[in-house]
C-alpha atoms as a PDB file:
ATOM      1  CA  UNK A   1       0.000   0.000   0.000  1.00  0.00           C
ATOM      2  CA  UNK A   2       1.860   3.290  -1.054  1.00  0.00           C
ATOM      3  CA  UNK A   3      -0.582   6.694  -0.093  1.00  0.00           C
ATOM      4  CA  UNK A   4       0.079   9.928  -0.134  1.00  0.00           C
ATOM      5  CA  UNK A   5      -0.919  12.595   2.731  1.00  0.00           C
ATOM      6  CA  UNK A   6      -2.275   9.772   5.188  1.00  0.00           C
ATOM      7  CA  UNK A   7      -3.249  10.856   8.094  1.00  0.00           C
ATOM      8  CA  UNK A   8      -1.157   9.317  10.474  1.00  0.00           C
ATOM      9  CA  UNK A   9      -3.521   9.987  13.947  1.00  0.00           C
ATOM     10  CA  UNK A  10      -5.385   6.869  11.973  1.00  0.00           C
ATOM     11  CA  UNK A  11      -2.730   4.506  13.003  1.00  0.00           C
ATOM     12  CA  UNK A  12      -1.388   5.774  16.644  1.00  0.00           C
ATOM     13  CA  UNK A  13      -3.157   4.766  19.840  1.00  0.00           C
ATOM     14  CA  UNK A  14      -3.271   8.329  20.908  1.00  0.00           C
ATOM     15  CA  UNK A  15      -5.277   9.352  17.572  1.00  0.00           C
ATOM     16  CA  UNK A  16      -3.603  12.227  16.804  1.00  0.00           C
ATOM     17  CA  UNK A  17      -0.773  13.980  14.633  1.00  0.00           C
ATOM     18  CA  UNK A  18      -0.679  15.140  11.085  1.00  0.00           C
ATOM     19  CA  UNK A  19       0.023  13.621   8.069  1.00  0.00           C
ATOM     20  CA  UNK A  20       3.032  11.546   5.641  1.00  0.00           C
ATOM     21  CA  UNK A  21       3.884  12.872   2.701  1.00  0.00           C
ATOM     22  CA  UNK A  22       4.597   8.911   1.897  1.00  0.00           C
ATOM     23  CA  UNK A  23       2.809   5.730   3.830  1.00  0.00           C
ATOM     24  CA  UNK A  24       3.351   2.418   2.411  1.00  0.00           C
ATOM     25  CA  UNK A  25       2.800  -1.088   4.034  1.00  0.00           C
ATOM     26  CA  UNK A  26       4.880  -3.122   3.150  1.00  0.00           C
ATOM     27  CA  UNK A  27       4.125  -6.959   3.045  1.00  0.00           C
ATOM     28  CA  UNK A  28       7.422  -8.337   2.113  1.00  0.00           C
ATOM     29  CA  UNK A  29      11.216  -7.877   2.898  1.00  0.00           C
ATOM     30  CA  UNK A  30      11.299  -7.344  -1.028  1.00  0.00           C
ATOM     31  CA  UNK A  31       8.951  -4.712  -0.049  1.00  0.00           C
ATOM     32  CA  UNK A  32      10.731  -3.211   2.254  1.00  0.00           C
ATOM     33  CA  UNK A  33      14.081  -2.514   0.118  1.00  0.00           C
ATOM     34  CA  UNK A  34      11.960  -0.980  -2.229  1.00  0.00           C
ATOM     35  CA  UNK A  35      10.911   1.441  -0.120  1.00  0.00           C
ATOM     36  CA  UNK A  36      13.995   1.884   1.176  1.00  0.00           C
ATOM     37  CA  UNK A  37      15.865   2.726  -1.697  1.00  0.00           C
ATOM     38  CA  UNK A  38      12.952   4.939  -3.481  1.00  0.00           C
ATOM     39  CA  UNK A  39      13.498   7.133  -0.166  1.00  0.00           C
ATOM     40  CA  UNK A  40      17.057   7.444  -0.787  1.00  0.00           C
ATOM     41  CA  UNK A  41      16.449   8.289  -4.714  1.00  0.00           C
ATOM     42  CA  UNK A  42      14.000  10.495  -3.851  1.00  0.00           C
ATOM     43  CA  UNK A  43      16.251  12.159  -1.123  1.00  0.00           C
ATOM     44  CA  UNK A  44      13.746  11.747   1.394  1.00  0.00           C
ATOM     45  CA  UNK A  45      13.512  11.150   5.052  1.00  0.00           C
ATOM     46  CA  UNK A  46      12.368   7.471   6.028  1.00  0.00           C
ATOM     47  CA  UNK A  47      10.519   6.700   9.380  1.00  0.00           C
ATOM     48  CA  UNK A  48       9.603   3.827  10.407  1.00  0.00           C
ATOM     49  CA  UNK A  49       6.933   2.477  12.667  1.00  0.00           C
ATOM     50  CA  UNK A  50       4.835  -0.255  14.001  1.00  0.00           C
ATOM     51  CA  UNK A  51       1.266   0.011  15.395  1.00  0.00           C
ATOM     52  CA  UNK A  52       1.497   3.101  16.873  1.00  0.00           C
ATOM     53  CA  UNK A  53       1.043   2.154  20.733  1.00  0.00           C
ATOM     54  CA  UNK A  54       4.016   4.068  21.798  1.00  0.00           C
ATOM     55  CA  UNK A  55       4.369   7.478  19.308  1.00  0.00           C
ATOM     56  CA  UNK A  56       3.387  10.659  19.712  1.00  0.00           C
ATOM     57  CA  UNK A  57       3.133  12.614  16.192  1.00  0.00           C
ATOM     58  CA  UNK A  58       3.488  15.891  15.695  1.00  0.00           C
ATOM     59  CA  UNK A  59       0.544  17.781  14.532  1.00  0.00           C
ATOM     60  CA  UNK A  60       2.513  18.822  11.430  1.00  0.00           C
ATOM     61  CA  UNK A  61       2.900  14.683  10.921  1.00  0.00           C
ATOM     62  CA  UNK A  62       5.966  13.595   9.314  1.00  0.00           C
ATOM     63  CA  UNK A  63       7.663  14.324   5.695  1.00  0.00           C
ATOM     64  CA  UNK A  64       9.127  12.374   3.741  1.00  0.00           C
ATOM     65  CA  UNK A  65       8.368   7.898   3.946  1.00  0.00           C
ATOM     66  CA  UNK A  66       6.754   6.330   6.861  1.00  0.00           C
ATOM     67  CA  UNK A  67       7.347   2.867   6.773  1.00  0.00           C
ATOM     68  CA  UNK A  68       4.653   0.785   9.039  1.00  0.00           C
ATOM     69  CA  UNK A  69       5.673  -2.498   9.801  1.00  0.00           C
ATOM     70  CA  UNK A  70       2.448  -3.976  10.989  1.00  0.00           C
ATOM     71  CA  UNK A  71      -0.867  -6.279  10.016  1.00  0.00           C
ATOM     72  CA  UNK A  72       0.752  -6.369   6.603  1.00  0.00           C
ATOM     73  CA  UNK A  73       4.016  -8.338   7.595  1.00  0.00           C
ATOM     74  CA  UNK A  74       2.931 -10.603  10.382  1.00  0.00           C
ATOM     75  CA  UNK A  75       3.619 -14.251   9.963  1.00  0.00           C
ATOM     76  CA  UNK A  76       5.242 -16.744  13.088  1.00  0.00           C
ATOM     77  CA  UNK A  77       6.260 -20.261  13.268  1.00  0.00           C
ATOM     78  CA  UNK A  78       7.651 -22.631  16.001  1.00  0.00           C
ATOM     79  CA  UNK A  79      10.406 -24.823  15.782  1.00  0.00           C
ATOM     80  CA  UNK A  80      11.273 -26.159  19.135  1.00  0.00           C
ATOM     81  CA  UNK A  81      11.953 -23.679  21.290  1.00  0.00           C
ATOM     82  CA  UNK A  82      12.475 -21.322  18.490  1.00  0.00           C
ATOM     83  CA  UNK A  83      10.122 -19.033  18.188  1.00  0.00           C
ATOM     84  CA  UNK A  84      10.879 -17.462  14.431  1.00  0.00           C
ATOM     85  CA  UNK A  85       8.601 -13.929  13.623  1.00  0.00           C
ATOM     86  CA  UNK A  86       8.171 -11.366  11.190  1.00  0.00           C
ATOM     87  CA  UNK A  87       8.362  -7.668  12.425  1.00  0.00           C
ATOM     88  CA  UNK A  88       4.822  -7.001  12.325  1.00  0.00           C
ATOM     89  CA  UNK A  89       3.453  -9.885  15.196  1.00  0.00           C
ATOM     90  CA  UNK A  90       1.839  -8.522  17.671  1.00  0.00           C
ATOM     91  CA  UNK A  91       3.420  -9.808  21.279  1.00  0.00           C
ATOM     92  CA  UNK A  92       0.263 -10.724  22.637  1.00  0.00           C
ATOM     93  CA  UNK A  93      -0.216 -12.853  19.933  1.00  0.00           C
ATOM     94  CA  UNK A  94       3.256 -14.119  20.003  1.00  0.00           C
ATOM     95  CA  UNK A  95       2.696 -14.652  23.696  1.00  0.00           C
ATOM     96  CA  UNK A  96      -0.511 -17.005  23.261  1.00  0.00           C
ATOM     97  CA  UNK A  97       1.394 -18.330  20.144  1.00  0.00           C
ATOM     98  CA  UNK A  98       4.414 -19.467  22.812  1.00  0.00           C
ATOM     99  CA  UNK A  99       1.742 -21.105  25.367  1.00  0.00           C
ATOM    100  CA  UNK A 100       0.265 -22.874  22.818  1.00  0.00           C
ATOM    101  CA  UNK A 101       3.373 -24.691  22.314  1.00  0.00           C
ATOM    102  CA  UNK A 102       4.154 -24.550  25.776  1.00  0.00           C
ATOM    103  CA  UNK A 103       7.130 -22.498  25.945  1.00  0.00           C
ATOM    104  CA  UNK A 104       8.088 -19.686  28.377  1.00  0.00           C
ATOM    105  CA  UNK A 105       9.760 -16.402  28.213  1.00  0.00           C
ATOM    106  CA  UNK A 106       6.960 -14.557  26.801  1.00  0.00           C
ATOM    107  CA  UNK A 107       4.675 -14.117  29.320  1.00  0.00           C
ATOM    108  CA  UNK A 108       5.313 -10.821  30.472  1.00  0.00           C
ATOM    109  CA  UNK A 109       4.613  -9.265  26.418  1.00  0.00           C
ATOM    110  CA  UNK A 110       0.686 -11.087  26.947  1.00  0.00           C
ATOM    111  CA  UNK A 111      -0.480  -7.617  27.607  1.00  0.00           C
ATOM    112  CA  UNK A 112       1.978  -5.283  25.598  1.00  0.00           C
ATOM    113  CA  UNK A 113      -0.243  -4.063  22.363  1.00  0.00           C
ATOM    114  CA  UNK A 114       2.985  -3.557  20.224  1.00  0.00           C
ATOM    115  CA  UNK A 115       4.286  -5.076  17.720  1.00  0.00           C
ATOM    116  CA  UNK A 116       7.657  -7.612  17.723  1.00  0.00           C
ATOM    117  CA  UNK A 117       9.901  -4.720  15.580  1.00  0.00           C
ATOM    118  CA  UNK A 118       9.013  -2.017  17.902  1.00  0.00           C
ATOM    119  CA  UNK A 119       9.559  -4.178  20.902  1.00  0.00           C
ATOM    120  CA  UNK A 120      13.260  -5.082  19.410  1.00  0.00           C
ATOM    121  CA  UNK A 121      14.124  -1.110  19.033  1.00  0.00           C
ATOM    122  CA  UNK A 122      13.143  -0.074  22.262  1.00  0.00           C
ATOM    123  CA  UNK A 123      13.727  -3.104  24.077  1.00  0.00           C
ATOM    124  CA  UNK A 124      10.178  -3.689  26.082  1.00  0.00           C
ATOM    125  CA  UNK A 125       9.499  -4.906  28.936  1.00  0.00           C
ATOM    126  CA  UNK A 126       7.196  -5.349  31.939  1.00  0.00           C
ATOM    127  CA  UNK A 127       6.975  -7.067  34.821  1.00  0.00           C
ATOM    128  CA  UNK A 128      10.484  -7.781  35.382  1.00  0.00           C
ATOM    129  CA  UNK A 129      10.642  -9.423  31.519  1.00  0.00           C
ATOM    130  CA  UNK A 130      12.712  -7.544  28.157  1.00  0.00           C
ATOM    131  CA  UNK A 131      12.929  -8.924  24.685  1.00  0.00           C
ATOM    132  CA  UNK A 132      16.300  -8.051  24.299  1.00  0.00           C
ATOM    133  CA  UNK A 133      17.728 -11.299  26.087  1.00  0.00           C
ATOM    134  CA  UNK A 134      15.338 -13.471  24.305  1.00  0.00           C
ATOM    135  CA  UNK A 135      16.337 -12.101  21.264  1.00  0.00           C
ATOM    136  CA  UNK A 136      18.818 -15.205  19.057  1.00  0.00           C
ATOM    137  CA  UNK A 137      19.389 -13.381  15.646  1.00  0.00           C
ATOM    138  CA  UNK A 138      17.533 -10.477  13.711  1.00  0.00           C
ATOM    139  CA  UNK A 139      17.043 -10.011   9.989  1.00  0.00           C
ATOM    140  CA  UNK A 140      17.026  -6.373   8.986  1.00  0.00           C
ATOM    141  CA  UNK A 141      17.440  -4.433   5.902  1.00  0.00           C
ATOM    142  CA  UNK A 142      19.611  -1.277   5.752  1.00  0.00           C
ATOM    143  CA  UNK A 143      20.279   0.657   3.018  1.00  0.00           C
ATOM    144  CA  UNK A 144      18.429  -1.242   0.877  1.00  0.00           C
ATOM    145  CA  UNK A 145      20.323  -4.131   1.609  1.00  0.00           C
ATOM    146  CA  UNK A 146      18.621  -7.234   3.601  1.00  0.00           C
ATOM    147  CA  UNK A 147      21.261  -8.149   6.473  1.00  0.00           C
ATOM    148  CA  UNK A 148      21.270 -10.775   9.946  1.00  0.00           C
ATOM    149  CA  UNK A 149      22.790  -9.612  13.505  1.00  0.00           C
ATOM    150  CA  UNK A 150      23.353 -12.887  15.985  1.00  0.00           C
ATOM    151  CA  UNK A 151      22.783 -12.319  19.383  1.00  0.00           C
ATOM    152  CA  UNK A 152      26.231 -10.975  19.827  1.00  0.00           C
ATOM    153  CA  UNK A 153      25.674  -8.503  17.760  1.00  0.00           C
ATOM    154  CA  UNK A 154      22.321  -7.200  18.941  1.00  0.00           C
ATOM    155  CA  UNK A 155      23.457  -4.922  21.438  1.00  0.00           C
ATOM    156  CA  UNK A 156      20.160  -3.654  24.075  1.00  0.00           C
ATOM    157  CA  UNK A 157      20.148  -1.371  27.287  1.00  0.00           C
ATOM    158  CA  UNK A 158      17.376  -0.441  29.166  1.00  0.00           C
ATOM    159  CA  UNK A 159      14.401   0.530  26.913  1.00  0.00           C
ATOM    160  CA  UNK A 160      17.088   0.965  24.125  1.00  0.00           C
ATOM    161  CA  UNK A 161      18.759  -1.206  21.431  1.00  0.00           C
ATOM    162  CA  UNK A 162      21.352  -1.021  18.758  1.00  0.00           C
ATOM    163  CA  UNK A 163      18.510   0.045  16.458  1.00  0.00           C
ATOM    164  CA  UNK A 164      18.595   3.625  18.284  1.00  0.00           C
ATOM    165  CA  UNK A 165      22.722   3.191  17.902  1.00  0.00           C
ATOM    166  CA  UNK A 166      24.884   2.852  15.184  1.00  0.00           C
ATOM    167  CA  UNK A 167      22.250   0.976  13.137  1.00  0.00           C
ATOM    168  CA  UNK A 168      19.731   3.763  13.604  1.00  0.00           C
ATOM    169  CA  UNK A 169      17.542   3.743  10.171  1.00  0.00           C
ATOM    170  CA  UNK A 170      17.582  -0.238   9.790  1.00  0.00           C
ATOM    171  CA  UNK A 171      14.196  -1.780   9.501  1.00  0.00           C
ATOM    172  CA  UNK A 172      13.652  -5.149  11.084  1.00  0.00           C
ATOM    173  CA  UNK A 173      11.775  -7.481   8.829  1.00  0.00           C
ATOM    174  CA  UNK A 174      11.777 -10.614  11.033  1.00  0.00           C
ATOM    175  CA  UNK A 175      13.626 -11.898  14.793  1.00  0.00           C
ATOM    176  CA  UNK A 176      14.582 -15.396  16.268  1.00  0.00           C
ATOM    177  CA  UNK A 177      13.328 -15.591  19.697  1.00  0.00           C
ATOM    178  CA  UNK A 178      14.753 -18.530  21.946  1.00  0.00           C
ATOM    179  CA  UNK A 179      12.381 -19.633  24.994  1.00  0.00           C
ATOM    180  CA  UNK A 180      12.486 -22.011  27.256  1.00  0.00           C
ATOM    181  CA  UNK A 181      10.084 -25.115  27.730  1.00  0.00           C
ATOM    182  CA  UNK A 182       7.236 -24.640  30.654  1.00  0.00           C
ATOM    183  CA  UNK A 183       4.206 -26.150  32.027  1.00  0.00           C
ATOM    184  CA  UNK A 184       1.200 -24.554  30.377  1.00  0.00           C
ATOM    185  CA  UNK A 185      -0.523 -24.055  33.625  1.00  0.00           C
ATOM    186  CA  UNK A 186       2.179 -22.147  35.342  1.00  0.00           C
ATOM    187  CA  UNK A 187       2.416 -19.999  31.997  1.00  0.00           C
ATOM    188  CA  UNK A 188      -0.918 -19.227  31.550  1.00  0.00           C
ATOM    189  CA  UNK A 189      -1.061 -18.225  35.377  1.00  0.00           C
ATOM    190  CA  UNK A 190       1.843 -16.213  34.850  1.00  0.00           C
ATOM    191  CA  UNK A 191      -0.099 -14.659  31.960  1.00  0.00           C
ATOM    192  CA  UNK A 192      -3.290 -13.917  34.050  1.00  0.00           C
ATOM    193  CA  UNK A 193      -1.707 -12.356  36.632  1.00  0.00           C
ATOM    194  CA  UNK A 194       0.079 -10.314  34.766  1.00  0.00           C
ATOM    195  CA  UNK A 195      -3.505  -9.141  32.600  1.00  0.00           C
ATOM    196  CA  UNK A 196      -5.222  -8.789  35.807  1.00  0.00           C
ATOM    197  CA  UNK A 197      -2.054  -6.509  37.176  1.00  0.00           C
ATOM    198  CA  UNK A 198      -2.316  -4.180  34.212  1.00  0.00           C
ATOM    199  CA  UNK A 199      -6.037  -3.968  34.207  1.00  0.00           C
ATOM    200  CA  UNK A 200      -6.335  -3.258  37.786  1.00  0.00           C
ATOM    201  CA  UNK A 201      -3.628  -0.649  38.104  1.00  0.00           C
ATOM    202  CA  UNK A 202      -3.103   1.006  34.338  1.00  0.00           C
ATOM    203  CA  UNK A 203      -5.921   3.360  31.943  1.00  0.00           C
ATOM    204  CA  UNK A 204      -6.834   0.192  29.905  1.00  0.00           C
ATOM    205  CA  UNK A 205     -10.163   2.338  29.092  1.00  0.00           C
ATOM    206  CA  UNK A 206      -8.530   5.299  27.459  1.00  0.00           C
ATOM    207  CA  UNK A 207      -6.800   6.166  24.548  1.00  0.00           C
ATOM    208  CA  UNK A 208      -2.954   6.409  25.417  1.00  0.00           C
ATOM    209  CA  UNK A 209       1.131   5.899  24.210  1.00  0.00           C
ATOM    210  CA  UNK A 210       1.851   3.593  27.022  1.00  0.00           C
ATOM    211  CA  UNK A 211       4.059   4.305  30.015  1.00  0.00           C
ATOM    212  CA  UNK A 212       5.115   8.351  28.848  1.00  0.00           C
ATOM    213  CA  UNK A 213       8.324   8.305  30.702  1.00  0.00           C
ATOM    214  CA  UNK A 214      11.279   5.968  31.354  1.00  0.00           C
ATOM    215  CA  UNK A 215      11.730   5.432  34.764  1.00  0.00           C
ATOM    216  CA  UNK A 216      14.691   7.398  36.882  1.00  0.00           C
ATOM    217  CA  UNK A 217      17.634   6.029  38.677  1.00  0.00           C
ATOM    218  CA  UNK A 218      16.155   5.281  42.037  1.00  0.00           C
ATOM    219  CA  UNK A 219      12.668   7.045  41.541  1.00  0.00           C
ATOM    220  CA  UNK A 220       9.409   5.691  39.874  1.00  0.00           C
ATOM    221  CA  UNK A 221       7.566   8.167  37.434  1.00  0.00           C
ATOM    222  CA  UNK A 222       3.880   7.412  38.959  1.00  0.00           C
ATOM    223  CA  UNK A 223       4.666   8.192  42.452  1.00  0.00           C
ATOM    224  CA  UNK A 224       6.754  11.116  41.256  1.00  0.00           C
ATOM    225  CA  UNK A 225       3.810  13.033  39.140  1.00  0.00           C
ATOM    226  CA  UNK A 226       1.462  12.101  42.068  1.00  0.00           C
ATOM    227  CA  UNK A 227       3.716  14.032  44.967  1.00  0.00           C
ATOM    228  CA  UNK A 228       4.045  16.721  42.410  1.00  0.00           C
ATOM    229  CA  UNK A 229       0.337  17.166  42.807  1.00  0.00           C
ATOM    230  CA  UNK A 230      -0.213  16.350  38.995  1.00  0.00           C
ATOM    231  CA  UNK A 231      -2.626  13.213  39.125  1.00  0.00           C
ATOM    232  CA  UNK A 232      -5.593  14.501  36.966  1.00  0.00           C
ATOM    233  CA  UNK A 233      -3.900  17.732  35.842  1.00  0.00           C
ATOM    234  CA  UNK A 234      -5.101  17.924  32.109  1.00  0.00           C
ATOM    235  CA  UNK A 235      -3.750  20.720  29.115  1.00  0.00           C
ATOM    236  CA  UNK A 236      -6.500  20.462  26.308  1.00  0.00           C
ATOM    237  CA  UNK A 237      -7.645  17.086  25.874  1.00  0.00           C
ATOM    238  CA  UNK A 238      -4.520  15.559  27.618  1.00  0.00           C
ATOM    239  CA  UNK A 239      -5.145  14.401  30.565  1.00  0.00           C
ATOM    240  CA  UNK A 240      -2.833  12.521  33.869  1.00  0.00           C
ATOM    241  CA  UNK A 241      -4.398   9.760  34.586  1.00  0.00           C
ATOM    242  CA  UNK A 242      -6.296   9.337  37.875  1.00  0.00           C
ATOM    243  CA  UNK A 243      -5.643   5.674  37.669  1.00  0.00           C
ATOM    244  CA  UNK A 244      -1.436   5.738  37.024  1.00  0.00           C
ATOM    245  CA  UNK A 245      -0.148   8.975  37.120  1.00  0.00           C
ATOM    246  CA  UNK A 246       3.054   7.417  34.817  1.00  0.00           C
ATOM    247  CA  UNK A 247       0.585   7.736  32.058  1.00  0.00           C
ATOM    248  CA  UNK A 248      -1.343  10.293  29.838  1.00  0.00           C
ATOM    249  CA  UNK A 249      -4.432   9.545  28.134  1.00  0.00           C
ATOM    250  CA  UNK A 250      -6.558  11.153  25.850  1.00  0.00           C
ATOM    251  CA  UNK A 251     -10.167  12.958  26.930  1.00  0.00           C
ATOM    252  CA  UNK A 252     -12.191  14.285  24.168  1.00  0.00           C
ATOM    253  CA  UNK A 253     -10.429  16.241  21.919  1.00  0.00           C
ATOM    254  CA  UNK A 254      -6.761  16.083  21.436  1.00  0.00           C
ATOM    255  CA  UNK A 255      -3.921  17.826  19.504  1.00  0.00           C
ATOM    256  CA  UNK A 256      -0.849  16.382  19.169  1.00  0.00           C
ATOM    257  CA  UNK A 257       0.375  19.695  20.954  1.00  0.00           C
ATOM    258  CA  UNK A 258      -1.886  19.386  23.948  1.00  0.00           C
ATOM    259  CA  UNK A 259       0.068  15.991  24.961  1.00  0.00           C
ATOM    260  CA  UNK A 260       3.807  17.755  24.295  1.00  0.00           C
ATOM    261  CA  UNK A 261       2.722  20.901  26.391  1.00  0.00           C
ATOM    262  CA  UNK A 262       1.574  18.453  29.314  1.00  0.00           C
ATOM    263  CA  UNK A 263       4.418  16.331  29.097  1.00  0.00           C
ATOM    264  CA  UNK A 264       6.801  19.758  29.389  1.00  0.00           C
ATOM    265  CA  UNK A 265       5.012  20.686  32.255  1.00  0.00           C
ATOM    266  CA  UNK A 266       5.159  17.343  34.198  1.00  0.00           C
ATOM    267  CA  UNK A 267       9.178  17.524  33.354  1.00  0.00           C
ATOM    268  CA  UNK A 268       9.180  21.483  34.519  1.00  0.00           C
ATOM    269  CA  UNK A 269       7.101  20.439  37.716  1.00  0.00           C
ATOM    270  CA  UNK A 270       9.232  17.533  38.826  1.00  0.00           C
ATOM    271  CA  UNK A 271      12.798  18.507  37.685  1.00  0.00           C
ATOM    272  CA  UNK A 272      12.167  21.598  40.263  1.00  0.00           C
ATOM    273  CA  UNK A 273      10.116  20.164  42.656  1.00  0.00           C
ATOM    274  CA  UNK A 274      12.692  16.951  42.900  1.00  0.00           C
ATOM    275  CA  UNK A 275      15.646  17.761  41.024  1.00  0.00           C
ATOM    276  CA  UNK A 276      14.926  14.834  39.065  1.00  0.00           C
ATOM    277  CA  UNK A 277      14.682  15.211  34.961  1.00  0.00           C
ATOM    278  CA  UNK A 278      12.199  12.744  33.177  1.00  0.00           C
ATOM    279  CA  UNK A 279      13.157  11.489  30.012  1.00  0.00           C
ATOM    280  CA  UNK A 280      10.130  10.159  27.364  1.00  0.00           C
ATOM    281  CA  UNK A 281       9.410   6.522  26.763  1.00  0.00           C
ATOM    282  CA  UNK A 282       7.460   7.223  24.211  1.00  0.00           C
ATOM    283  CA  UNK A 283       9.037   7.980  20.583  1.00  0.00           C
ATOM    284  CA  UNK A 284       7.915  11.766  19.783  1.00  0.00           C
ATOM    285  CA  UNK A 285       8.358  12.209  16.174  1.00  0.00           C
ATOM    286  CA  UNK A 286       7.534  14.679  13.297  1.00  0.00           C
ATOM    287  CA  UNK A 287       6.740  18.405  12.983  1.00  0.00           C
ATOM    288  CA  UNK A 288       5.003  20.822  14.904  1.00  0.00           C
END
């Protein structure tokens, strides 16, 4: 699918930001290097992104290519405890996928609404669980030109990766994840508990990015905000939650703008009130 001027709030869970000059969908690595290298003819910029569940967009919206890695370019297999899938899985899925078979490792993505090539460039996690260390090999394509990291050479930090490094601009068309065999009934608790954690204590009912900041040396962002006296505070239609105060959800009507001017404040309010800087989670991306 190759569009021009799509609106880009269509396909972010916050539902907002302006448009790409380019969107294309790519449903095959052959795809992908075609978009790729018509970007670099063309001289344009090339972003990429998955399903949106942890982006902010301008309300300007991007120029240039946005590459979305999602529905389009989802296929998974198991091979023992291989778990082999293309960019585009969602984790949940991947999650029930690696139950089915009864492998563990996974459980803690049953409730992350991402996609597997976001997860790999920022490294997610929850509940004490990252993708990073499951990760066995990645295929990518950079510059046009399809490529494989081992896990040697797939570097990943805390909510960070060698994608946001020195291979910043490669697109990851597929990963090899290596779990561990379980009993399906300590999984699938595992699983449940985590899903009743997340409804019980996060916005599930509201439109949001996530978690909107990474959390500080020694602090944790919810507690923070809510000392700060911020739980509720709202710019616009962006809104603290009442719930978690680590995360922002939409209420109404919502500019892109309304969500950057309350996350400035929340870093203004506790970098003075605690000397302590916040630093997004979420990927904030195109043009005012």
């Amino acid at each position: 699918m190759f569009l021009k001027d799509y609106p880009l709030s269509k396909v972010t869970s916050l539902g907002v930001g302006g448009p790409a000059d380019f969107f294309i969908q790519p449903k095959s690595t052959h795809e992908v290097v075609q978009a790729q290298n018509f970007s670099a003819e063309k001289g344009l910029p090339l972003t990429i992104i998955g399903y949106g569940t942890n982006l902010l967009i301008r309300d300007g919206g991007i120029r240039g290519v946005v590459l979305q890695m999602a529905q389009a370019f989802a296929g998974a297999k198991v091979e023992g405890t291989i778990l082999t899938a293309q960019a585009g899985c969602l984790l949940g899925s991947l999650s029930k996928l690696a139950l089915h078979h009864h492998l563990s490792g996974l459980e803690f993505a049953v409730g992350i609404p991402g996609g597997l090539g976001g997860a790999a460039f920022m490294n997610a996690g929850a509940y004490g669980g990252e993708i990073g260390p499951l990760i066995r090999s990645i295929q990518y394509v950079q510059n046009g030109q399809p490529g494989t990291w081992n896990r040697d050479e797939f570097y990943f930090s805390y909510r960070s990766s060698r994608l946001q490094g020195d291979a910043k601009g490669a697109n990851v068309t597929q990963a090899e994840l290596e779990l561990t065999p379980g009993e399906p009934c300590d999984i699938l608790q595992k699983m449940d508990d985590f899903q009743n954690q997340r409804r019980s204590k996060q916005p599930l009912e509201y439109p949001s990015a996530g978690s909107t900041f990474k959390r500080p040396p020694g602090h944790y962002v919810g507690p923070l905000i809510e000392k700060a006296g911020l739980k509720g505070f709202r710019i616009g239609g962006a809104q603290v939650s009442t719930k978690h105060a680590g995360f922002i959800i939409k209420t109404g009507e919502a500019t892109a703008q309304d969500f950057l001017d309350l996350i400035a404040k929340i870093q203004d309010t506790i970098r003075q009130g605690f000397g302590v800087q916040l630093e997004p989670e979420i990927r904030i991306l195109g043009e005012d």
